[in-house]
C-alpha atoms as a PDB file:
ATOM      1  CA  UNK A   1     -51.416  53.588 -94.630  1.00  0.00           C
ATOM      2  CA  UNK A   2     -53.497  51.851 -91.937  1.00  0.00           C
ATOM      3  CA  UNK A   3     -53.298  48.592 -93.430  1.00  0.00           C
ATOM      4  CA  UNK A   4     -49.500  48.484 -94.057  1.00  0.00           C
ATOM      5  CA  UNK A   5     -49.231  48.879 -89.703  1.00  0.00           C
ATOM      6  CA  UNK A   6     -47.641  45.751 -88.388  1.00  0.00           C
ATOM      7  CA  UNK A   7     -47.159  44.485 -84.907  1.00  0.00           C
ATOM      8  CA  UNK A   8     -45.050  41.585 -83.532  1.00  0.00           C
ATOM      9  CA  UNK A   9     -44.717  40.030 -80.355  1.00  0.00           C
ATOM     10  CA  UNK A  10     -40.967  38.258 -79.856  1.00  0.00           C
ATOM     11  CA  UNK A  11     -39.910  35.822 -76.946  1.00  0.00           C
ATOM     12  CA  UNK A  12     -36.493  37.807 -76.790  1.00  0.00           C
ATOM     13  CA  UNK A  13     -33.786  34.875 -75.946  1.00  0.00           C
ATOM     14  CA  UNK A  14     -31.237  35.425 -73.215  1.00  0.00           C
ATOM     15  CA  UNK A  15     -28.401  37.304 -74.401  1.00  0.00           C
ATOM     16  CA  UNK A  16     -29.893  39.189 -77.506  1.00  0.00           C
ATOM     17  CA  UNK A  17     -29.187  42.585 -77.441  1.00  0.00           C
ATOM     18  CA  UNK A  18     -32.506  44.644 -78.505  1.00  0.00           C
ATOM     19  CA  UNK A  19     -31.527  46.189 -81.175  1.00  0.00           C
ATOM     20  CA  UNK A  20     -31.239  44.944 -85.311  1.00  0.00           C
ATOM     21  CA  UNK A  21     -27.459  46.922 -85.493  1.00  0.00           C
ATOM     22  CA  UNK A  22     -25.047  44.399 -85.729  1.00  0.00           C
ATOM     23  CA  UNK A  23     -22.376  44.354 -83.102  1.00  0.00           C
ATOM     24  CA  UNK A  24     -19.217  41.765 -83.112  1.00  0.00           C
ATOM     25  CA  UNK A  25     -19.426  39.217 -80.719  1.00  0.00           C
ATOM     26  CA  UNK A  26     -23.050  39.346 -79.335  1.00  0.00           C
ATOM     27  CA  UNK A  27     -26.500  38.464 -81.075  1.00  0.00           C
ATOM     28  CA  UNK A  28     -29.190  40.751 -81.914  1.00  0.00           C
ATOM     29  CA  UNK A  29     -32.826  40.708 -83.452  1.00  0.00           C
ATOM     30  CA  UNK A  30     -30.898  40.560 -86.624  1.00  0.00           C
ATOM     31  CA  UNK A  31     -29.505  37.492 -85.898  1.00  0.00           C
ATOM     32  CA  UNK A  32     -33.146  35.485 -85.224  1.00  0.00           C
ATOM     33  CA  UNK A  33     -35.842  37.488 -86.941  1.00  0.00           C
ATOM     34  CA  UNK A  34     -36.460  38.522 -90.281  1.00  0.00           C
ATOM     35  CA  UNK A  35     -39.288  41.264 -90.463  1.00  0.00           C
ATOM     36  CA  UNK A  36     -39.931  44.580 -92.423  1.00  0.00           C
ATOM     37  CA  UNK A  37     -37.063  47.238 -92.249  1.00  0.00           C
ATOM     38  CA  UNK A  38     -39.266  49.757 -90.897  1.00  0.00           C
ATOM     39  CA  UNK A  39     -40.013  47.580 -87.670  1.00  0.00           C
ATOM     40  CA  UNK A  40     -38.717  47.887 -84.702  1.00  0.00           C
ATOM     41  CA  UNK A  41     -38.577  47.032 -80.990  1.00  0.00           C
ATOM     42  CA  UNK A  42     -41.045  49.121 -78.538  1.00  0.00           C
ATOM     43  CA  UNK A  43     -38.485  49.781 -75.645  1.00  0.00           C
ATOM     44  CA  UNK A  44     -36.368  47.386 -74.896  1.00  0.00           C
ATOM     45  CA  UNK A  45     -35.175  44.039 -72.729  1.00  0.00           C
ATOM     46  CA  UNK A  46     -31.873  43.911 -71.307  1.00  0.00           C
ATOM     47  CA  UNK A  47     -29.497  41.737 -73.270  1.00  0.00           C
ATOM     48  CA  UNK A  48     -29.285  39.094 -69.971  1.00  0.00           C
ATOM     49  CA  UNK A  49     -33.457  39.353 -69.784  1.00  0.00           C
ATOM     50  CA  UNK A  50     -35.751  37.317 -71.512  1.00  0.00           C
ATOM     51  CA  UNK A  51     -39.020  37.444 -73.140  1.00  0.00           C
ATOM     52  CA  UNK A  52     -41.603  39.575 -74.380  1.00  0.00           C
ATOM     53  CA  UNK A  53     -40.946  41.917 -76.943  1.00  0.00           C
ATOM     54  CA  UNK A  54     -42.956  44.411 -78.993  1.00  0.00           C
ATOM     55  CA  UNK A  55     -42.174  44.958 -82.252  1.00  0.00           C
ATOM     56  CA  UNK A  56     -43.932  47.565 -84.800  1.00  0.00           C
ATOM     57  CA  UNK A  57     -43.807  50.172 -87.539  1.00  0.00           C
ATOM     58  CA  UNK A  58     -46.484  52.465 -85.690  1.00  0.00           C
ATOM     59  CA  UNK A  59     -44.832  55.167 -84.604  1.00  0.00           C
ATOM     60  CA  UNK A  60     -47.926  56.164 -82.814  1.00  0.00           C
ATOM     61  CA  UNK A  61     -47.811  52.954 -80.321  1.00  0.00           C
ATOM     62  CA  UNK A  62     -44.430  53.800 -79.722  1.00  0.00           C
ATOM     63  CA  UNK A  63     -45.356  57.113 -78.126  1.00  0.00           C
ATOM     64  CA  UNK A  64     -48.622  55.421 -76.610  1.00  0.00           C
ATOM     65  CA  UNK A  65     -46.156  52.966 -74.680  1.00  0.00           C
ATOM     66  CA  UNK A  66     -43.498  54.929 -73.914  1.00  0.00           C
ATOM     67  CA  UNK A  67     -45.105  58.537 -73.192  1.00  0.00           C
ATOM     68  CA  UNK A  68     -44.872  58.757 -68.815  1.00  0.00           C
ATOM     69  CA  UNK A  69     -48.393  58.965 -67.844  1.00  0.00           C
ATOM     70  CA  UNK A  70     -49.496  56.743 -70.393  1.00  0.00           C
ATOM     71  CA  UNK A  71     -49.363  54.006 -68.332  1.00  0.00           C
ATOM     72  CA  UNK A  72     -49.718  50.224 -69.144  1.00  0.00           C
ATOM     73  CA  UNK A  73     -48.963  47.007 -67.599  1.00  0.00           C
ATOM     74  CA  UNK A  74     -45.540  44.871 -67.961  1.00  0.00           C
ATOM     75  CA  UNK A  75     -45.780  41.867 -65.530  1.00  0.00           C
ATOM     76  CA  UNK A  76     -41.937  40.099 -65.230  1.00  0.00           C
ATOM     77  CA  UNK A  77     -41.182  36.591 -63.795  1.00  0.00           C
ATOM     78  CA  UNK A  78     -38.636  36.914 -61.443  1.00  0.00           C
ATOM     79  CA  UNK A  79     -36.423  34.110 -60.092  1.00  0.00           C
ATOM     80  CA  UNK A  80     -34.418  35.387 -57.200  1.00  0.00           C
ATOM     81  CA  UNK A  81     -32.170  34.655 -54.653  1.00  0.00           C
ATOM     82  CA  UNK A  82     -33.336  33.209 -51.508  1.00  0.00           C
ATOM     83  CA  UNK A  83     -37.255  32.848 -49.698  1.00  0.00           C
ATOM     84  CA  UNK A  84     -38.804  36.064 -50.426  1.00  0.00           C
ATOM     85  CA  UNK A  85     -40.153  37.739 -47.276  1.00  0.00           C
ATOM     86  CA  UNK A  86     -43.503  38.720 -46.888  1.00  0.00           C
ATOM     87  CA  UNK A  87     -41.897  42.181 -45.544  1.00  0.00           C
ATOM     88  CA  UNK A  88     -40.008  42.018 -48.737  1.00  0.00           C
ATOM     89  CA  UNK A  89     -43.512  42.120 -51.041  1.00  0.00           C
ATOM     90  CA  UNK A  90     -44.900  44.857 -49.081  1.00  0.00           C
ATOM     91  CA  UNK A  91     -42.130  46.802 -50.121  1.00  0.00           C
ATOM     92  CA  UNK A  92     -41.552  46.122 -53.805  1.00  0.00           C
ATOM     93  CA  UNK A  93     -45.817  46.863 -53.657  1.00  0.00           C
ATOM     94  CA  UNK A  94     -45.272  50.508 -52.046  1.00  0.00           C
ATOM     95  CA  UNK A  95     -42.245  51.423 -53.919  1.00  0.00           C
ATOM     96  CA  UNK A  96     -38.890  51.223 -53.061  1.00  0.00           C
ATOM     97  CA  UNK A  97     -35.915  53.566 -53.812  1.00  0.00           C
ATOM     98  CA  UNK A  98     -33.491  52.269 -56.220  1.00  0.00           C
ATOM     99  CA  UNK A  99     -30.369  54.322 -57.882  1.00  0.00           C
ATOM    100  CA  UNK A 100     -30.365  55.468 -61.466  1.00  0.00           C
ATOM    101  CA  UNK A 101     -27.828  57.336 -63.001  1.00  0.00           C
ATOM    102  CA  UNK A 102     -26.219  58.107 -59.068  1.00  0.00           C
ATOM    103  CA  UNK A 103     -29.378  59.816 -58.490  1.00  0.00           C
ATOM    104  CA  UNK A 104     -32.220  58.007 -56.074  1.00  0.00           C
ATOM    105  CA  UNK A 105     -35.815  57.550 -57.971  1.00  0.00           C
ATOM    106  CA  UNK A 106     -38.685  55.824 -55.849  1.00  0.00           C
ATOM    107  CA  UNK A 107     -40.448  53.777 -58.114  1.00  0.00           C
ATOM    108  CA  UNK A 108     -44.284  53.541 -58.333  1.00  0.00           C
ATOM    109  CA  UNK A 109     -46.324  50.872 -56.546  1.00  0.00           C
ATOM    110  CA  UNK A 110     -46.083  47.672 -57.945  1.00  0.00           C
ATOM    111  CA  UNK A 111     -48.162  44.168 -57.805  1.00  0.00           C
ATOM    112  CA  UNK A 112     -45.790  41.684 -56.171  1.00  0.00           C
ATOM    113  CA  UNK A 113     -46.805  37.976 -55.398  1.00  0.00           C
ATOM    114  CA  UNK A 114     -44.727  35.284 -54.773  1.00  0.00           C
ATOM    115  CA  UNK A 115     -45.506  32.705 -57.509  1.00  0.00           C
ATOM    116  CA  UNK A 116     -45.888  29.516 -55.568  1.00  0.00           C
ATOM    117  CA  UNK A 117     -47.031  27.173 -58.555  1.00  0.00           C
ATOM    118  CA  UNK A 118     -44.889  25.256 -60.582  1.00  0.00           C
ATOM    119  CA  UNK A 119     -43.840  27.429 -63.526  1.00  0.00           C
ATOM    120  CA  UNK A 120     -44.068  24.941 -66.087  1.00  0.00           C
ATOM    121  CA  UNK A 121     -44.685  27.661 -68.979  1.00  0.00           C
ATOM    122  CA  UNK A 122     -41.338  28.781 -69.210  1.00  0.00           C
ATOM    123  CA  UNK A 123     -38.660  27.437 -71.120  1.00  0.00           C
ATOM    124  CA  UNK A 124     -35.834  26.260 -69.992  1.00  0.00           C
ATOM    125  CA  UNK A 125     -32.858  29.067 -70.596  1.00  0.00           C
ATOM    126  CA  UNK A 126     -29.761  28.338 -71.917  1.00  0.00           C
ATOM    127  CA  UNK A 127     -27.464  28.316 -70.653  1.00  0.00           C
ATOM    128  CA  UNK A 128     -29.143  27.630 -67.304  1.00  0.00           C
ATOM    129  CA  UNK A 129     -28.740  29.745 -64.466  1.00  0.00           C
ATOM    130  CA  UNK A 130     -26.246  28.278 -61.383  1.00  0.00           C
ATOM    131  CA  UNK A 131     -27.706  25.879 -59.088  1.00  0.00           C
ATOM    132  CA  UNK A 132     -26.797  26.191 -55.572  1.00  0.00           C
ATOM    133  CA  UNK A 133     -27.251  23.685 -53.271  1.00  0.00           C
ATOM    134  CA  UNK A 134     -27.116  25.385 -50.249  1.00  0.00           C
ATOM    135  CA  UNK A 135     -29.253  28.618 -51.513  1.00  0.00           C
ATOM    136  CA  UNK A 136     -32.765  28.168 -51.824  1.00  0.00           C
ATOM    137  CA  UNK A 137     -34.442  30.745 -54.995  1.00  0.00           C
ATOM    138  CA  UNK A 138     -38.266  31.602 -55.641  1.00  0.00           C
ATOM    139  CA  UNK A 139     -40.271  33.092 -57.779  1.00  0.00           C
ATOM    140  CA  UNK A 140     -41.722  36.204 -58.208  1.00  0.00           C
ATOM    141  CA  UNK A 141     -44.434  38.069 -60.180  1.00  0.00           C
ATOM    142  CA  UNK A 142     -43.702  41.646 -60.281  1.00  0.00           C
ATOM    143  CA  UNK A 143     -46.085  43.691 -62.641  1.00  0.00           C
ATOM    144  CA  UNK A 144     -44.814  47.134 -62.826  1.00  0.00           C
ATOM    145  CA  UNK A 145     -46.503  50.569 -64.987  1.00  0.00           C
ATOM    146  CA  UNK A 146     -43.240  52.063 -65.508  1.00  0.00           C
ATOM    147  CA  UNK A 147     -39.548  50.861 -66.994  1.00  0.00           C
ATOM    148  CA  UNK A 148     -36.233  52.069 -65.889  1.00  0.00           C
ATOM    149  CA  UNK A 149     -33.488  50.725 -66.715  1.00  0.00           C
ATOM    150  CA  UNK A 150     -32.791  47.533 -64.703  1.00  0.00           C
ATOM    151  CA  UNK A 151     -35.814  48.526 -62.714  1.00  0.00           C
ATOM    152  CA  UNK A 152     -36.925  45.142 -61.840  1.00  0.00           C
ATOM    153  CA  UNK A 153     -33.421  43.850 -60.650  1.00  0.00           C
ATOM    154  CA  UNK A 154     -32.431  47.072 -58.837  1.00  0.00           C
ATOM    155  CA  UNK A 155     -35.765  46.414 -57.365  1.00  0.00           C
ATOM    156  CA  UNK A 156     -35.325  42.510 -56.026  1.00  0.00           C
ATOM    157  CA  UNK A 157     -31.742  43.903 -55.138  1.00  0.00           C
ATOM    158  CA  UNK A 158     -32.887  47.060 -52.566  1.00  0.00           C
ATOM    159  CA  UNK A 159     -35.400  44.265 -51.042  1.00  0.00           C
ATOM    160  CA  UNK A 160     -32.682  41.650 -50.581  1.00  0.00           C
ATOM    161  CA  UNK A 161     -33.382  39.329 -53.206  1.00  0.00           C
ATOM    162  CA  UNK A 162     -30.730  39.274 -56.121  1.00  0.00           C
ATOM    163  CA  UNK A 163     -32.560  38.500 -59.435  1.00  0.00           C
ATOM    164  CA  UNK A 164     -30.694  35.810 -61.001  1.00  0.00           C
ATOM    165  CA  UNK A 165     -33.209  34.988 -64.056  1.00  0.00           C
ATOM    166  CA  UNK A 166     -35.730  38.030 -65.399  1.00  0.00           C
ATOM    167  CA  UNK A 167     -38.397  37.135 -67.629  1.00  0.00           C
ATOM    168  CA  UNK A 168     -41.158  39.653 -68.739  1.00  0.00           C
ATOM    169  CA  UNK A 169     -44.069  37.440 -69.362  1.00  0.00           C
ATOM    170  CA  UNK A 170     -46.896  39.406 -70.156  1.00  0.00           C
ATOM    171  CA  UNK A 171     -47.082  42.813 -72.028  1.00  0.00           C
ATOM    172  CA  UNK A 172     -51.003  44.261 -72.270  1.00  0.00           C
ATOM    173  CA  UNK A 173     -53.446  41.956 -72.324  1.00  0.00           C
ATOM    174  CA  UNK A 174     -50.532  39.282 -73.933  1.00  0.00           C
ATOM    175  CA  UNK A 175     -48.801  37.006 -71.824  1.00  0.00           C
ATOM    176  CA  UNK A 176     -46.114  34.413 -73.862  1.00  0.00           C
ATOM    177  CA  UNK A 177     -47.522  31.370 -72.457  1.00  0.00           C
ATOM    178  CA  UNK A 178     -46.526  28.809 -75.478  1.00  0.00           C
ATOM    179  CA  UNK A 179     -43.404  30.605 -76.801  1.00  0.00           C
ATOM    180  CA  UNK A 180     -40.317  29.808 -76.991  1.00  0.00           C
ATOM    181  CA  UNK A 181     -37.129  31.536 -77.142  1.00  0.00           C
ATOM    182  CA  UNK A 182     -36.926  33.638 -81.056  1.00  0.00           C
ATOM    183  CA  UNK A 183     -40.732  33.045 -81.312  1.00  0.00           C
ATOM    184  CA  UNK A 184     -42.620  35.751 -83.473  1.00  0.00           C
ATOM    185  CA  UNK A 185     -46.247  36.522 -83.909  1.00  0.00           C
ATOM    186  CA  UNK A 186     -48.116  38.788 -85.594  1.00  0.00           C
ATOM    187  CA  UNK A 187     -50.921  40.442 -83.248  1.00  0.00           C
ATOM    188  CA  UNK A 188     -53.425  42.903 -84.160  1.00  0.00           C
ATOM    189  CA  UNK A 189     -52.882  46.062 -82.263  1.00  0.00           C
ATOM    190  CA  UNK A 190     -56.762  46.014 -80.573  1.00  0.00           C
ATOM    191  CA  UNK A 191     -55.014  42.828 -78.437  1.00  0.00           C
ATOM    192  CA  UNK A 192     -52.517  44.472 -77.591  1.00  0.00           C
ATOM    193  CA  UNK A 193     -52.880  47.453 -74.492  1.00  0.00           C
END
């Protein structure tokens, strides 16, 4: 059975839901991919996030990735809102309390670096976000070991920074430096965490 274990790595476009169900009116992995029927995605990416994506038919990854304690890196490119703050880093390292589900959770320390080299690696995202004049944005690398939902812009929200485009650029060891949007590639699962 070994050998019939497959593992993908998709640059998720901007408003694909994660998920190969069909629903009217909005795209999914259905609509860009073609891979085995017994694949599919390893958590998910919002449908207004891009980027990595981890697709597989071991069901023993799954529970590797998504068991709590089983902890592995997810680093996300963040555009936001405004100049982040130094004070604003600090935070989003230590933790900072966001709401899920009307309850509080403090999230888990987090690296947070303000990414201060051109990021020419990314593709451009269509449609592109809004360009305001008057409000200067930056760029963020946020690299957290746990994923709630809409942690990372709940996150850049409770610090002051809106997140206005969300891309998670490296998964494991694998980063998607040369992808573009509805790229696929097989990986071997040793590359992977």
């Amino acid at each position: 059975m070994a050998d019939t274990l497959v593992y993908y790595l998709l640059y998720k476009p901007f408003q694909v839901l994660t998920q190969f169900s069909r629903v009217p009116g909005k795209q999914t992995l259905a609509d860009i991919i073609d891979v085995p029927k017994d694949v599919y995605p390893v958590g998910r990416l919002d449908y207004d996030s891009e980027g990595l994506l981890l697709l597989t038919n071991d069901k023993s990854l799954n529970q590797q990735v998504l068991t709590p304690g089983k902890a592995h890196e997810r680093e996300y490119w963040v555009q936001v809102e405004g100049s982040v703050s130094p004070e604003a880093l600090v935070w989003l390292q230590r933790g900072v309390i966001i709401s899920l589900d009307g309850k509080k959770h403090q999230t888990l320390p987090a690296k947070a670096m303000v990414i201060t080299t051109q990021i020419n690696d990314l593709p451009t995202r269509q449609p592109p976000i809004r360009f305001r004049k008057d409000k200067p944005t930056s760029w963020v690398s946020l690299t957290l070991q746990e994923g709630k939902n809409r942690q990372v812009r709940r996150m850049t929200a409770a610090v002051g920074f809106p997140t206005l485009r969300l891309v998670r650029w490296r998964i494991g060891r694998q980063n998607a430096a040369g992808m573009l949007p509805g790229d696929l590639r097989t990986v071997k699962k040793r590359e992977l965490l």
